[in-house]
N, C-alpha and C. Protein backbone atom coordinates (compact mmCIF):
# COMPACT_ATOMS: atom_id res chain seq x y z
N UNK A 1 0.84 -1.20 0.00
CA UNK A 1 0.00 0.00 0.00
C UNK A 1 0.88 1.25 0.00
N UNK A 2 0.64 2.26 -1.18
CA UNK A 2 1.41 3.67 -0.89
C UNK A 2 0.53 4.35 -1.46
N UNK A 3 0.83 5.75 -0.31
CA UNK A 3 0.21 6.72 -0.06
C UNK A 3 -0.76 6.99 -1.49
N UNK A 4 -0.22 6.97 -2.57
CA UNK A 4 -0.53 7.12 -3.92
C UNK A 4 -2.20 6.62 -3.91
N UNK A 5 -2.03 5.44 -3.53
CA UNK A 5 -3.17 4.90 -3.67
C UNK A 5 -4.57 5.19 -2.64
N UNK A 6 -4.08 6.07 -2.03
CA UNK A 6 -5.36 6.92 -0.82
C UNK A 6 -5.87 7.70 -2.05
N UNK A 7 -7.04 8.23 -1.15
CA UNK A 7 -7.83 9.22 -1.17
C UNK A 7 -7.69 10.42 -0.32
N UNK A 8 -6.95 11.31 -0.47
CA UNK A 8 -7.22 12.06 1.03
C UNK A 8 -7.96 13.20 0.34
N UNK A 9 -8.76 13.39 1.26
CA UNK A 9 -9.62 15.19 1.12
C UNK A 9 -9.43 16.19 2.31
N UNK A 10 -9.70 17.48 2.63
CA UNK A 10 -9.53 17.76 3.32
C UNK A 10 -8.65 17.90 3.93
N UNK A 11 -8.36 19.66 4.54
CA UNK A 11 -6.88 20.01 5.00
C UNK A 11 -6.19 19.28 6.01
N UNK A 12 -4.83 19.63 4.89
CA UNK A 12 -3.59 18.95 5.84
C UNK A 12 -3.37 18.97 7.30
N UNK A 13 -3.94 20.22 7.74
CA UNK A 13 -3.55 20.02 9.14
C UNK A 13 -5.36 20.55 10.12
N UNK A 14 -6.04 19.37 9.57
CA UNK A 14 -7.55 19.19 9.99
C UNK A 14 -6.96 18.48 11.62
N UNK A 15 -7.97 19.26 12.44
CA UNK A 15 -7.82 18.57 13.81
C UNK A 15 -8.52 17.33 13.83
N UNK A 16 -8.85 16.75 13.00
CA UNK A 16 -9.86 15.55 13.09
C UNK A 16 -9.59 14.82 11.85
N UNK A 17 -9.14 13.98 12.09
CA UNK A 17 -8.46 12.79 10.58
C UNK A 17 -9.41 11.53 10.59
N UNK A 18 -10.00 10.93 10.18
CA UNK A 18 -10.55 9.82 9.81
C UNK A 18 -10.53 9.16 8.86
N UNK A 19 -9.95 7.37 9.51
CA UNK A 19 -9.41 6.78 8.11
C UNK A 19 -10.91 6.04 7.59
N UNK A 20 -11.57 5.78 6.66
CA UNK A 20 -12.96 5.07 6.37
C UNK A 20 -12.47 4.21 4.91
N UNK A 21 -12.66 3.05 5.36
CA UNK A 21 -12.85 1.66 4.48
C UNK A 21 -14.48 1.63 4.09
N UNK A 22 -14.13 1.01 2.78
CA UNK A 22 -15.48 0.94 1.85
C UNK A 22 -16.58 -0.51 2.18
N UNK A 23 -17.26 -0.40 2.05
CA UNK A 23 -18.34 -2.00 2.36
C UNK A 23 -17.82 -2.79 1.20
N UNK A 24 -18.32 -4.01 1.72
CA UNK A 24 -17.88 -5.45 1.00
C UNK A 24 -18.64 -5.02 -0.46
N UNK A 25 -19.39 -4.25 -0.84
CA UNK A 25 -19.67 -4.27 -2.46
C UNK A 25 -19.60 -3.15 -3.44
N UNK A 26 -18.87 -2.19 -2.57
CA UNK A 26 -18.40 -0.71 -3.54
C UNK A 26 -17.22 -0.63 -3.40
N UNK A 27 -17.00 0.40 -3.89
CA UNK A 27 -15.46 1.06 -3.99
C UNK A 27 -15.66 2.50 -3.30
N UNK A 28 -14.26 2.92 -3.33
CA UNK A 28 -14.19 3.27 -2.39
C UNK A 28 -14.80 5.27 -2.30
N UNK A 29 -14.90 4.81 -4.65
CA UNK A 29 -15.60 6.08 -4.85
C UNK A 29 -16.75 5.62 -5.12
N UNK A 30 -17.24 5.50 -4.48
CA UNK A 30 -18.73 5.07 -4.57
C UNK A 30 -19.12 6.62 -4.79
N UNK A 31 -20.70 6.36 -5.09
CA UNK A 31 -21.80 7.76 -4.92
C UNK A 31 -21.47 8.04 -3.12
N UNK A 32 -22.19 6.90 -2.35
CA UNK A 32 -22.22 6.94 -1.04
C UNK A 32 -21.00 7.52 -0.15
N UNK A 33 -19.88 6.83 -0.87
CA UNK A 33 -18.84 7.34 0.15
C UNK A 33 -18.12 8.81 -0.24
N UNK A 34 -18.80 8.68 -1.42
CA UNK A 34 -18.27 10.59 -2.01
C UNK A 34 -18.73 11.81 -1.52
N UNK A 35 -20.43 11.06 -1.64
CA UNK A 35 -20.98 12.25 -0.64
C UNK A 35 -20.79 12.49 0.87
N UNK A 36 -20.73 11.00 1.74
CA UNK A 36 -20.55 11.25 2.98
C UNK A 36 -18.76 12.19 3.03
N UNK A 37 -18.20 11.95 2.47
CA UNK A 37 -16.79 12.78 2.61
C UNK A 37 -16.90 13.97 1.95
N UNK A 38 -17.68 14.60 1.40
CA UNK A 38 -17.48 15.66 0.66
C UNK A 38 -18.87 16.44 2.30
N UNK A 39 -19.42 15.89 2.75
CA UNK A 39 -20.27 16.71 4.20
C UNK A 39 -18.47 16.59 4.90
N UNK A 40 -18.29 15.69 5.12
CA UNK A 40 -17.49 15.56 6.40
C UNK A 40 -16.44 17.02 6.27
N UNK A 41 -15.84 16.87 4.82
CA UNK A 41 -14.08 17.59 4.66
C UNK A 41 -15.23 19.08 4.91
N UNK A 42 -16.70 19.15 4.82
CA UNK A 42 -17.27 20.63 4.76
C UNK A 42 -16.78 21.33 5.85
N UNK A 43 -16.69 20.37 6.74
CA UNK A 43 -16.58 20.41 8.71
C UNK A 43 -15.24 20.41 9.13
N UNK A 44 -14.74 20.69 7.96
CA UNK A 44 -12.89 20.81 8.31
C UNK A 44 -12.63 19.30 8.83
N UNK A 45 -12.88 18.33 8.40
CA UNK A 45 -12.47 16.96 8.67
C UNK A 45 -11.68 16.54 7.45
N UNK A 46 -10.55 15.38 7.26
CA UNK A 46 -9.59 15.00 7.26
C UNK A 46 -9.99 13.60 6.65
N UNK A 47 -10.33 13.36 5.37
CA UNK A 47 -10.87 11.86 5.25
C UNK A 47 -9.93 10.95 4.21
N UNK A 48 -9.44 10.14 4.98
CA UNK A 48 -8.64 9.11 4.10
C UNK A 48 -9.03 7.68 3.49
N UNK A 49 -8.99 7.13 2.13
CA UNK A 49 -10.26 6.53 1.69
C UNK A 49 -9.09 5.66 0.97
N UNK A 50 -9.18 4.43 1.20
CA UNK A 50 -8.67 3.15 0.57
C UNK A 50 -8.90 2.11 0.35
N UNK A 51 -8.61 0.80 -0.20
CA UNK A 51 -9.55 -0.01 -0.99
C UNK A 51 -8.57 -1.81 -0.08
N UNK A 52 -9.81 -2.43 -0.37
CA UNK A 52 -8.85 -3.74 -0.24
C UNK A 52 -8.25 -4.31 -0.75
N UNK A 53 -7.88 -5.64 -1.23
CA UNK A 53 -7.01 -6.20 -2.09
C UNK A 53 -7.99 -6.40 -3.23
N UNK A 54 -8.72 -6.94 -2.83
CA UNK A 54 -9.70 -8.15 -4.13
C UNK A 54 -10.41 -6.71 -4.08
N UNK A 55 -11.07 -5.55 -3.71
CA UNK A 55 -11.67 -4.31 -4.55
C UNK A 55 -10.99 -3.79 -5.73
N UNK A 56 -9.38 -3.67 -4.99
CA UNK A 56 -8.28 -3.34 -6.09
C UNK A 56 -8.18 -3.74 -7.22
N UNK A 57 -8.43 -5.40 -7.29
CA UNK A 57 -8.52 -6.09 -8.32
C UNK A 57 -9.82 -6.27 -9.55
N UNK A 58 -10.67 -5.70 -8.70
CA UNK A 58 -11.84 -5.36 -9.06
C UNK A 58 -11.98 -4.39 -10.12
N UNK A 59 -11.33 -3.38 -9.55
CA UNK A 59 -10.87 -1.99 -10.83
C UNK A 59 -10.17 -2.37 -11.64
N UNK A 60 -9.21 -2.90 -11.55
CA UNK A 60 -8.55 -3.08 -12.56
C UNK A 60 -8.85 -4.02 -13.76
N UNK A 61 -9.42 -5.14 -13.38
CA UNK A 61 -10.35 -5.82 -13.87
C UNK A 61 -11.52 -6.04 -14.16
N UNK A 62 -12.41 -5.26 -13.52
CA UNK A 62 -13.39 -5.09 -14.10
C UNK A 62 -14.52 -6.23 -13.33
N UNK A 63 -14.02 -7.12 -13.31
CA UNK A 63 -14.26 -8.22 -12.71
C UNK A 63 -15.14 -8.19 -11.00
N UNK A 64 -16.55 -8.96 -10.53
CA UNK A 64 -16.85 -8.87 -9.18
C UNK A 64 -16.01 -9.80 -8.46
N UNK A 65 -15.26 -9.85 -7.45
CA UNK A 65 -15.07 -10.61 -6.86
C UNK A 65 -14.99 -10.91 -5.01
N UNK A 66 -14.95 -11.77 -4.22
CA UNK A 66 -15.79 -11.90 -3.13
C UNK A 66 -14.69 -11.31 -2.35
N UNK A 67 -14.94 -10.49 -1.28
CA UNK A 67 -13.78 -10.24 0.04
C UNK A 67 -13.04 -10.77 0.43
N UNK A 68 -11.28 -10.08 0.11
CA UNK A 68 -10.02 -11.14 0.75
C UNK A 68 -10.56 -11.71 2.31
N UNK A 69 -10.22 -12.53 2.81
CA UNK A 69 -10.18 -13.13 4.16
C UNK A 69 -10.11 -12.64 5.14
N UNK A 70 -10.42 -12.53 6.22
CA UNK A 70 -10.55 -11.85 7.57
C UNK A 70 -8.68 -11.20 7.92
N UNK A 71 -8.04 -12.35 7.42
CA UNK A 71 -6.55 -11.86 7.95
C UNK A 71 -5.92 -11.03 6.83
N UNK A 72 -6.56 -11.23 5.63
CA UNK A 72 -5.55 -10.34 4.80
C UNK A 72 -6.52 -8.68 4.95
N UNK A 73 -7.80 -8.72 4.63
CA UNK A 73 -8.72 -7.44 5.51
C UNK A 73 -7.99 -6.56 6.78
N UNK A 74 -7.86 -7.33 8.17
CA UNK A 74 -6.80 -6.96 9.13
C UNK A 74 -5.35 -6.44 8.80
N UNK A 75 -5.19 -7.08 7.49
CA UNK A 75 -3.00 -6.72 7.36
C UNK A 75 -3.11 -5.53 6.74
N UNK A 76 -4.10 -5.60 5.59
CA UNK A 76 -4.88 -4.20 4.97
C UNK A 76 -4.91 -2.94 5.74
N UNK A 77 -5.58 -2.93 7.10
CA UNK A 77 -6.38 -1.84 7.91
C UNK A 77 -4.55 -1.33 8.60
N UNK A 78 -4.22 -2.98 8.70
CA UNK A 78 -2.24 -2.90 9.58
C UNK A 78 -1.51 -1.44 8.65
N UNK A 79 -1.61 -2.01 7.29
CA UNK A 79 -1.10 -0.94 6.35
C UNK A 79 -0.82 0.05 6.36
N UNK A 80 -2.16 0.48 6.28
CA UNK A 80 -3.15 1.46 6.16
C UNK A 80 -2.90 2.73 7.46
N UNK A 81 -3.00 2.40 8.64
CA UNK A 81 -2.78 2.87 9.76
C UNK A 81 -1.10 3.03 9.62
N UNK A 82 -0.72 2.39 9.24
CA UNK A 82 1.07 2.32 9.73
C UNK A 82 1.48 3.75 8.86
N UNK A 83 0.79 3.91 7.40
CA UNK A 83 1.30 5.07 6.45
C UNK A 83 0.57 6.14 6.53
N UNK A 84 -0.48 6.19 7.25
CA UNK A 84 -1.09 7.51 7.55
C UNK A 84 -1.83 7.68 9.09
N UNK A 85 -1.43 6.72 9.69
CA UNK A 85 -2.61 6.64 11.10
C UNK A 85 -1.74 7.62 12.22
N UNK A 86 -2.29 7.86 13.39
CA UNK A 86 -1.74 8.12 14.55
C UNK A 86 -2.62 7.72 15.86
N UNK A 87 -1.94 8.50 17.00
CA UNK A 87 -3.09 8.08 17.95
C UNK A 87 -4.03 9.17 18.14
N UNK A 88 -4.33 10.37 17.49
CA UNK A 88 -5.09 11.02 17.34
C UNK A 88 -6.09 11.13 15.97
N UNK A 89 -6.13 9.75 15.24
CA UNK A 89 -6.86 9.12 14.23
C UNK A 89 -8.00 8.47 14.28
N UNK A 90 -9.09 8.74 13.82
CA UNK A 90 -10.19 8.12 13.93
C UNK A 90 -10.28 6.87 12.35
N UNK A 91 -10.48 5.65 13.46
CA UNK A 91 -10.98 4.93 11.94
C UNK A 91 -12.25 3.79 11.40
N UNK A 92 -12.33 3.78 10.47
CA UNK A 92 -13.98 2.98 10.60
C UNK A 92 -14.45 2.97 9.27
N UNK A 93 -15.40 2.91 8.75
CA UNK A 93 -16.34 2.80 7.50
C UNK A 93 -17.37 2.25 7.58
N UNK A 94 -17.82 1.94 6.51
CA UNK A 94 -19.27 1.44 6.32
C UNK A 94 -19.45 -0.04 6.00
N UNK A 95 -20.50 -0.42 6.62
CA UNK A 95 -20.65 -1.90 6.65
C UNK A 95 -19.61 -3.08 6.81
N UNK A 96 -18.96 -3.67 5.91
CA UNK A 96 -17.89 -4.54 6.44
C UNK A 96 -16.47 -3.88 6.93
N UNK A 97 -16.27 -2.17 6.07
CA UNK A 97 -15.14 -1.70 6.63
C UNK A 97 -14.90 -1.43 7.87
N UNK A 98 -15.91 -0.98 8.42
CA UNK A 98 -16.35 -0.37 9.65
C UNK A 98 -16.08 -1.51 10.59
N UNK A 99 -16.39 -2.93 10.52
CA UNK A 99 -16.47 -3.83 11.19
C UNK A 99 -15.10 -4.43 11.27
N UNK A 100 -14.51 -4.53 10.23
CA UNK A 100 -13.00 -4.93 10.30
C UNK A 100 -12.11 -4.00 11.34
N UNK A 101 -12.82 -2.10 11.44
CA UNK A 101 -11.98 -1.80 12.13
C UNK A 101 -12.13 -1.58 13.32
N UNK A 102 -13.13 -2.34 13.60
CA UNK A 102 -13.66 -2.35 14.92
C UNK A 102 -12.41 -3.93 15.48
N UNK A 103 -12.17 -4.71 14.99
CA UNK A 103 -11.45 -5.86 15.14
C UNK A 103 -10.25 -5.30 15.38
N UNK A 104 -9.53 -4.58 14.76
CA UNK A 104 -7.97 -3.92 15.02
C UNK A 104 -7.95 -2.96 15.68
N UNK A 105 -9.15 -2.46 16.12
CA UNK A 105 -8.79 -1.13 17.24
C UNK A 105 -8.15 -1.24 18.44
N UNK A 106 -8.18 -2.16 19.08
CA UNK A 106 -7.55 -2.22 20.17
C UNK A 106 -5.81 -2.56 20.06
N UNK A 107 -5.98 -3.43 19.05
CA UNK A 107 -4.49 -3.47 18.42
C UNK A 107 -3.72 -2.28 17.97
N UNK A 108 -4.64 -1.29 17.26
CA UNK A 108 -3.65 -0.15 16.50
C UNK A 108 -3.72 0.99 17.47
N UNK A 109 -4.85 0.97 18.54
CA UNK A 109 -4.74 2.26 18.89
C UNK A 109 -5.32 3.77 18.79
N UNK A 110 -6.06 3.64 17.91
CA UNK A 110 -6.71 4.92 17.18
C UNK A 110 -7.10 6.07 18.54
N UNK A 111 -7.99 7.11 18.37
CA UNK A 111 -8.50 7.75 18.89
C UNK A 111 -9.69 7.50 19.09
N UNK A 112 -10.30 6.54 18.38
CA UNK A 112 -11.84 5.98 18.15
C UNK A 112 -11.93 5.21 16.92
N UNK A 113 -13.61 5.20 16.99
CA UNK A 113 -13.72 4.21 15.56
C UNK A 113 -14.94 4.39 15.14
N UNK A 114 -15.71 4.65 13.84
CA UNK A 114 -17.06 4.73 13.29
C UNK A 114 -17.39 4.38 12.58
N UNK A 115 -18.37 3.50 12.79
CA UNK A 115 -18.80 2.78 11.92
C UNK A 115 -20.07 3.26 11.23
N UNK A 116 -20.67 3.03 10.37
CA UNK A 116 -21.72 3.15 9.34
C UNK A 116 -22.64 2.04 8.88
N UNK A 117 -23.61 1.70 9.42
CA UNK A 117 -24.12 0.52 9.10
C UNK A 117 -23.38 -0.64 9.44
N UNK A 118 -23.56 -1.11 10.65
CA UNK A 118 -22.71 -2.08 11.34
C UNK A 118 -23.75 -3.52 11.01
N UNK A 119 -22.86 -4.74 10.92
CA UNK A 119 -23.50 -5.80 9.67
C UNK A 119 -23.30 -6.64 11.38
N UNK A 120 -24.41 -6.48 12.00
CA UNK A 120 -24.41 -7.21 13.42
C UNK A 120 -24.63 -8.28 12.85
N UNK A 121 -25.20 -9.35 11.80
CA UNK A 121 -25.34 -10.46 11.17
C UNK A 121 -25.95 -10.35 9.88
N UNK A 122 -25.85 -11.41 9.35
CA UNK A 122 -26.19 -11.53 7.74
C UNK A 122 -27.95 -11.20 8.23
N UNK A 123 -28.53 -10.84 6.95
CA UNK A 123 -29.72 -10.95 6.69
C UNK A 123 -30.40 -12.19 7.31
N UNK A 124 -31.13 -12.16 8.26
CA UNK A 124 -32.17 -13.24 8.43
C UNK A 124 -31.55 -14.34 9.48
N UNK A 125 -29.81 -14.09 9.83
CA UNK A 125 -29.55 -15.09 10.54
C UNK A 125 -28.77 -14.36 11.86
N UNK A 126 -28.50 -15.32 12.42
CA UNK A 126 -27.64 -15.25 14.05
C UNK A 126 -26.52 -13.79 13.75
N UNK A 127 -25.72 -13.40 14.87
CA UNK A 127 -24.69 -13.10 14.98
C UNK A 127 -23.54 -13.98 14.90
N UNK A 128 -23.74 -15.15 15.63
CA UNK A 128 -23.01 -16.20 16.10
C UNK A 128 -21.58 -15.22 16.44
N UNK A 129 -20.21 -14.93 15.72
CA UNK A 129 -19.36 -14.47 16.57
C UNK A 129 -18.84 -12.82 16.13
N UNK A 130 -20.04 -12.45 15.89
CA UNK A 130 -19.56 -11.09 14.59
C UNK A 130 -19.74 -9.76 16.04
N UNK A 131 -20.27 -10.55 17.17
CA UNK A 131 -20.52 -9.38 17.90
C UNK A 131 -19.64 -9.53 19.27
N UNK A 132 -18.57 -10.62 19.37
CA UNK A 132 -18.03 -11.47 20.56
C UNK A 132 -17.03 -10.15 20.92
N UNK A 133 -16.17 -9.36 20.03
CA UNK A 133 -15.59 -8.35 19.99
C UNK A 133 -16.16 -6.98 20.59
N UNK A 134 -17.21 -6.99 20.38
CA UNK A 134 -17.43 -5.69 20.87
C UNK A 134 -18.19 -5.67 21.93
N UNK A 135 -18.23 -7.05 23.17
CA UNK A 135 -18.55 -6.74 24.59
C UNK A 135 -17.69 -6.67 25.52
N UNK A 136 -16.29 -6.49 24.65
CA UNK A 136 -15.03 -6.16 25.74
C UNK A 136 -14.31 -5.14 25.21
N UNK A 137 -14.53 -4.54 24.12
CA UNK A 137 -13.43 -3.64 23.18
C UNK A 137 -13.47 -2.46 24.35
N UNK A 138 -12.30 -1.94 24.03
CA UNK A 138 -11.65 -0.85 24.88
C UNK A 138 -11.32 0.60 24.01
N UNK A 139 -11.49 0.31 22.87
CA UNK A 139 -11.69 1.46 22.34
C UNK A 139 -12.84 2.21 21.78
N UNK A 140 -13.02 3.56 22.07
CA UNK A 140 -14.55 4.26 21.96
C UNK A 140 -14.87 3.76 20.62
N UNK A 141 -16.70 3.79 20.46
CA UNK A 141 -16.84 3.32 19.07
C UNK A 141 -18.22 4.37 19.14
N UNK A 142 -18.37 4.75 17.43
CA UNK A 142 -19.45 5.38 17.98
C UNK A 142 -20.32 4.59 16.01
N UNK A 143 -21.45 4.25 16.35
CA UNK A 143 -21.92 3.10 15.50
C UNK A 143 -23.06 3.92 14.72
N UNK A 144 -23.41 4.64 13.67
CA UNK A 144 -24.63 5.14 13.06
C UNK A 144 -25.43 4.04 12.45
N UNK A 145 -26.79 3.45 12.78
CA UNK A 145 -27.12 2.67 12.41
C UNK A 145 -28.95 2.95 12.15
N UNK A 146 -29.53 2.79 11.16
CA UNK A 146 -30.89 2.55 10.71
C UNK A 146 -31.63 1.68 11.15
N UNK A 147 -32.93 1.84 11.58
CA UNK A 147 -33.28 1.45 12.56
C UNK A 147 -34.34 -0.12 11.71
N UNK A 148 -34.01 0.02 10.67
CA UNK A 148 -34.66 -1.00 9.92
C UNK A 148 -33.50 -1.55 8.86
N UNK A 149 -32.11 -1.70 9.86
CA UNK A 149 -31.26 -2.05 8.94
C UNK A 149 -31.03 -3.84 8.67
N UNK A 150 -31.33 -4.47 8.31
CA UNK A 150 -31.40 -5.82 7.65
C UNK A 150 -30.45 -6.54 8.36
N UNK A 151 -29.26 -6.21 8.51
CA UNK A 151 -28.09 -5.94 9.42
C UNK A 151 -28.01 -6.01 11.21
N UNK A 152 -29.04 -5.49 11.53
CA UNK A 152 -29.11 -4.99 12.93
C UNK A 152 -30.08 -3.84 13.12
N UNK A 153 -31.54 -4.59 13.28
CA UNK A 153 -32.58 -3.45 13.25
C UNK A 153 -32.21 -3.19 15.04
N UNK A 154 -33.18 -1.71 15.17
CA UNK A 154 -32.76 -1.20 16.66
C UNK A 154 -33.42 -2.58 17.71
N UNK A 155 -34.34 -3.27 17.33
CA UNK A 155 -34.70 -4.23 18.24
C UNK A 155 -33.76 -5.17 18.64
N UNK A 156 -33.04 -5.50 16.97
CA UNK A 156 -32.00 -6.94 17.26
C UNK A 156 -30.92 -6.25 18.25
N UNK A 157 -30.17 -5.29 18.02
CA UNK A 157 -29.06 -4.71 18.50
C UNK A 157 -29.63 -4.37 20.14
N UNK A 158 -30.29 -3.82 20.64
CA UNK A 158 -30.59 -3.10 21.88
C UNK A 158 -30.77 -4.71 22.78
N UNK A 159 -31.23 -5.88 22.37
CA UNK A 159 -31.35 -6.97 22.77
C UNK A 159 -29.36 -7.24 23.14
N UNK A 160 -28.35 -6.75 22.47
CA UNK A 160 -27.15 -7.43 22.76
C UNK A 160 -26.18 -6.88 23.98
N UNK A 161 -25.66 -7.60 24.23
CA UNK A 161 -24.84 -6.68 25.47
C UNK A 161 -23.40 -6.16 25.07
N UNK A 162 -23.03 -4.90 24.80
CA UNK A 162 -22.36 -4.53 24.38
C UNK A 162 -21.40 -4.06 25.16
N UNK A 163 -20.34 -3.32 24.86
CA UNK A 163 -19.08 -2.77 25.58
C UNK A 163 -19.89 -1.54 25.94
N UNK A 164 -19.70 -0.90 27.57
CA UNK A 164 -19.88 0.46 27.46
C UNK A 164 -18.95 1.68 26.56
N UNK A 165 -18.12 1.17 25.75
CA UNK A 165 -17.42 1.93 24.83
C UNK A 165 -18.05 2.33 23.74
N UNK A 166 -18.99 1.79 23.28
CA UNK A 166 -19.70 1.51 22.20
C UNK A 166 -21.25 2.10 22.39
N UNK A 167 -21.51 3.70 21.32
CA UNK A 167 -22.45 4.24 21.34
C UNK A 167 -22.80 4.46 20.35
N UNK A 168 -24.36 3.54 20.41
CA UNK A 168 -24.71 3.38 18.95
C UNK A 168 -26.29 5.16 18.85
N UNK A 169 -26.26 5.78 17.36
CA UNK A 169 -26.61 6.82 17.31
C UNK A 169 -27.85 6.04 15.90
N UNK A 170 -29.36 6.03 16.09
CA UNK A 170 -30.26 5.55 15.07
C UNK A 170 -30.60 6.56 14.63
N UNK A 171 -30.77 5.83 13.06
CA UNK A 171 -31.37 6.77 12.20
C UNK A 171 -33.22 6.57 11.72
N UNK A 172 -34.04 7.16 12.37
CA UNK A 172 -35.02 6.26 11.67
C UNK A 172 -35.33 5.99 10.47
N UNK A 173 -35.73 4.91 10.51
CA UNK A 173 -36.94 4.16 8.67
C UNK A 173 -35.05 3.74 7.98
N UNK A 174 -34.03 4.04 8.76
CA UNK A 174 -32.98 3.75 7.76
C UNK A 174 -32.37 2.58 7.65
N UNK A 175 -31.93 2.15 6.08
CA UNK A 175 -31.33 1.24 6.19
C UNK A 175 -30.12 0.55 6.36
N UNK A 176 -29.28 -0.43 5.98
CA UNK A 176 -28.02 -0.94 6.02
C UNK A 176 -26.98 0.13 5.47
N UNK A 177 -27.92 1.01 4.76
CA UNK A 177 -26.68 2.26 4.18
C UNK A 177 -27.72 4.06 4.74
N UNK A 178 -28.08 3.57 5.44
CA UNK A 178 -28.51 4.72 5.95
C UNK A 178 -29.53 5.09 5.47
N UNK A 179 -30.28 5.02 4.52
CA UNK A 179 -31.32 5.57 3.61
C UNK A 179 -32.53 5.16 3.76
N UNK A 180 -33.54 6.46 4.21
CA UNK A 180 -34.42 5.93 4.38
C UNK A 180 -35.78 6.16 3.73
N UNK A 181 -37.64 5.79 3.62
CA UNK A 181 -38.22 6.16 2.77
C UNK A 181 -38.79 7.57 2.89
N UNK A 182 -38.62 7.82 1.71
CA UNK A 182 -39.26 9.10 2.11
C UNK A 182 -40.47 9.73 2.15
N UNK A 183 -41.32 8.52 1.58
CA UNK A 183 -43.10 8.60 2.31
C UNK A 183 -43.03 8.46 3.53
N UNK A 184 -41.94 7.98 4.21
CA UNK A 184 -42.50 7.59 5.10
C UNK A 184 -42.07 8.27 6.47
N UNK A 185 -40.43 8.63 6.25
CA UNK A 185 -39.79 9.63 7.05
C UNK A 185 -39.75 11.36 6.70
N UNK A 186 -40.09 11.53 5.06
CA UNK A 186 -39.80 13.03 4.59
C UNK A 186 -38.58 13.23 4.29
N UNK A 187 -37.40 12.24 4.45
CA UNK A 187 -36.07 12.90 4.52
C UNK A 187 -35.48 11.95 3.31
N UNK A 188 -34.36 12.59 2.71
CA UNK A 188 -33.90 11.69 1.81
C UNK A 188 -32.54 11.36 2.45
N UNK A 189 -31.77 10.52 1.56
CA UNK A 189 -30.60 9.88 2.21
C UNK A 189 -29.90 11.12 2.26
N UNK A 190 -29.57 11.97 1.44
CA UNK A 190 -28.43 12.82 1.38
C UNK A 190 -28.77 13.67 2.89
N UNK A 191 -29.95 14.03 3.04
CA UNK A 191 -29.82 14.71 4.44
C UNK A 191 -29.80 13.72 5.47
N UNK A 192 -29.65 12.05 5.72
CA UNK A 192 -28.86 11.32 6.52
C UNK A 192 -27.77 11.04 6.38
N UNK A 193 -27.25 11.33 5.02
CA UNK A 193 -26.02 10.80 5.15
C UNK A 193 -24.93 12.46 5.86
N UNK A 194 -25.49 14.23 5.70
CA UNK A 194 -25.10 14.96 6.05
C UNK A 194 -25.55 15.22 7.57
N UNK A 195 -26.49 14.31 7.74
CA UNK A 195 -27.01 14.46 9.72
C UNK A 195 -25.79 13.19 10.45
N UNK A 196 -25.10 12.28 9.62
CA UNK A 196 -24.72 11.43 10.06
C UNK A 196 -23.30 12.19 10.23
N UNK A 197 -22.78 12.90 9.20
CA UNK A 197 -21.40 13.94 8.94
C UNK A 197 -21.39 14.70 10.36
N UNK A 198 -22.53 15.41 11.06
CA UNK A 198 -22.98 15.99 11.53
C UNK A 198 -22.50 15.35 13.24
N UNK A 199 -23.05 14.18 13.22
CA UNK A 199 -22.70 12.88 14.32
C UNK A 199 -21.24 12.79 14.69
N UNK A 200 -20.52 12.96 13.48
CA UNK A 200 -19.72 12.64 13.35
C UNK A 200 -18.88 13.33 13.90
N UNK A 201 -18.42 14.48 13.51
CA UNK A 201 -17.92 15.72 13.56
C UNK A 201 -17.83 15.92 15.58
N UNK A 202 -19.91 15.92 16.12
CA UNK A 202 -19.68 16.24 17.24
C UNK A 202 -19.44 14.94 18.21
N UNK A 203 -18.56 14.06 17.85
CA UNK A 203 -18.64 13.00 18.30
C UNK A 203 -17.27 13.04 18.53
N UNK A 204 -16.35 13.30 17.70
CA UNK A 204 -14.77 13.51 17.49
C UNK A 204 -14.00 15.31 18.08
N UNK A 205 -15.08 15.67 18.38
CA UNK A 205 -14.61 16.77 19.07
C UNK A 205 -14.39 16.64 20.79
């Protein structure tokens, strides 16, 4: 991994840096993750945006293919942190990124960690060990999550026993990516995904 291959937005010497990994099925310029960083850098935030192995390969090829392995994901985030992180770094992303860096936080150290649609279990099934991590983690986490997220609606999640480190912030009617209907809430995603920027910002201050 070199620097080359980031994303960074937002000034060099932003008091608030956050590294954010992409979900298991975009990149890392997604629509989603363009707009949430283009609210964030509004707020004088610091956003650094990088890809995994098999996403990498993805671009270049053109090609879908399924998420490197839990340990090469982890050596990834190792990287990643080692060429731009500190201990005044926030790091996290959306859906599977977010969750991977919830796994290395205590290892790397950060300042915190945020996640975006946290994938408490697959669609329709258990947690079984996706949540064993975060009833002892020691580093702050702060979790934006939809309250009808497929993932971890507010019922499944409020049922788990979590780390007191870990403060989860709902969005209503929203889903696994934040978005919610708008018959039904009035709001469209872009003003959750800039109320979530918003979270964000006073969360890291």
């Amino acid at each position: 991994m070199l620097k080359k291959d980031l994303i960074i937005k937002g000034p060099k010497n932003a008091k608030i840096k956050i590294i954010l990994a992409h979900g298991a099925g975009a990149m890392m310029d997604s629509d989603w993750m363009n707009e949430l960083t283009t609210y964030l850098v509004k707020q004088d935030i610091q956003v650094i945006r990088f890809e995994f192995p098999y996403m990498n390969e993805r671009r270049v090829s053109g090609k879908k293919r399924p998420p490197n392995t839990k340990k090469v994901l982890l050596e990834t985030w190792r990287e990643v942190f080692a060429l731009v992180g500190d201990k005044n770094t926030y790091i996290g992303g959306k859906s599977m990124g977010g969750r991977m860096a919830t796994l290395i936080a205590d290892e790397l150290k950060p300042k915190g960690v945020i996640c975006l649609g946290f994938p408490f279990h697959a669609p329709g099934k258990d947690p079984k060990d996706r949540i064993d991590h975060l009833k002892e983690i020691k580093t702050k986490v702060l979790i934006l999550q939809g309250t009808r997220d497929s993932m971890g609606t507010r019922e499944d999640v409020e049922g788990y026993t979590l780390s007191k480190k870990i403060k989860v912030e709902w969005f209503e009617d929203g889903d696994h990516g934040l978005k919610p209907r708008v018959r039904t809430t009035g709001c469209t995603l872009s003003e959750y995904l800039l109320l979530a920027s918003e979270k964000i910002n006073k969360y890291c201050k």
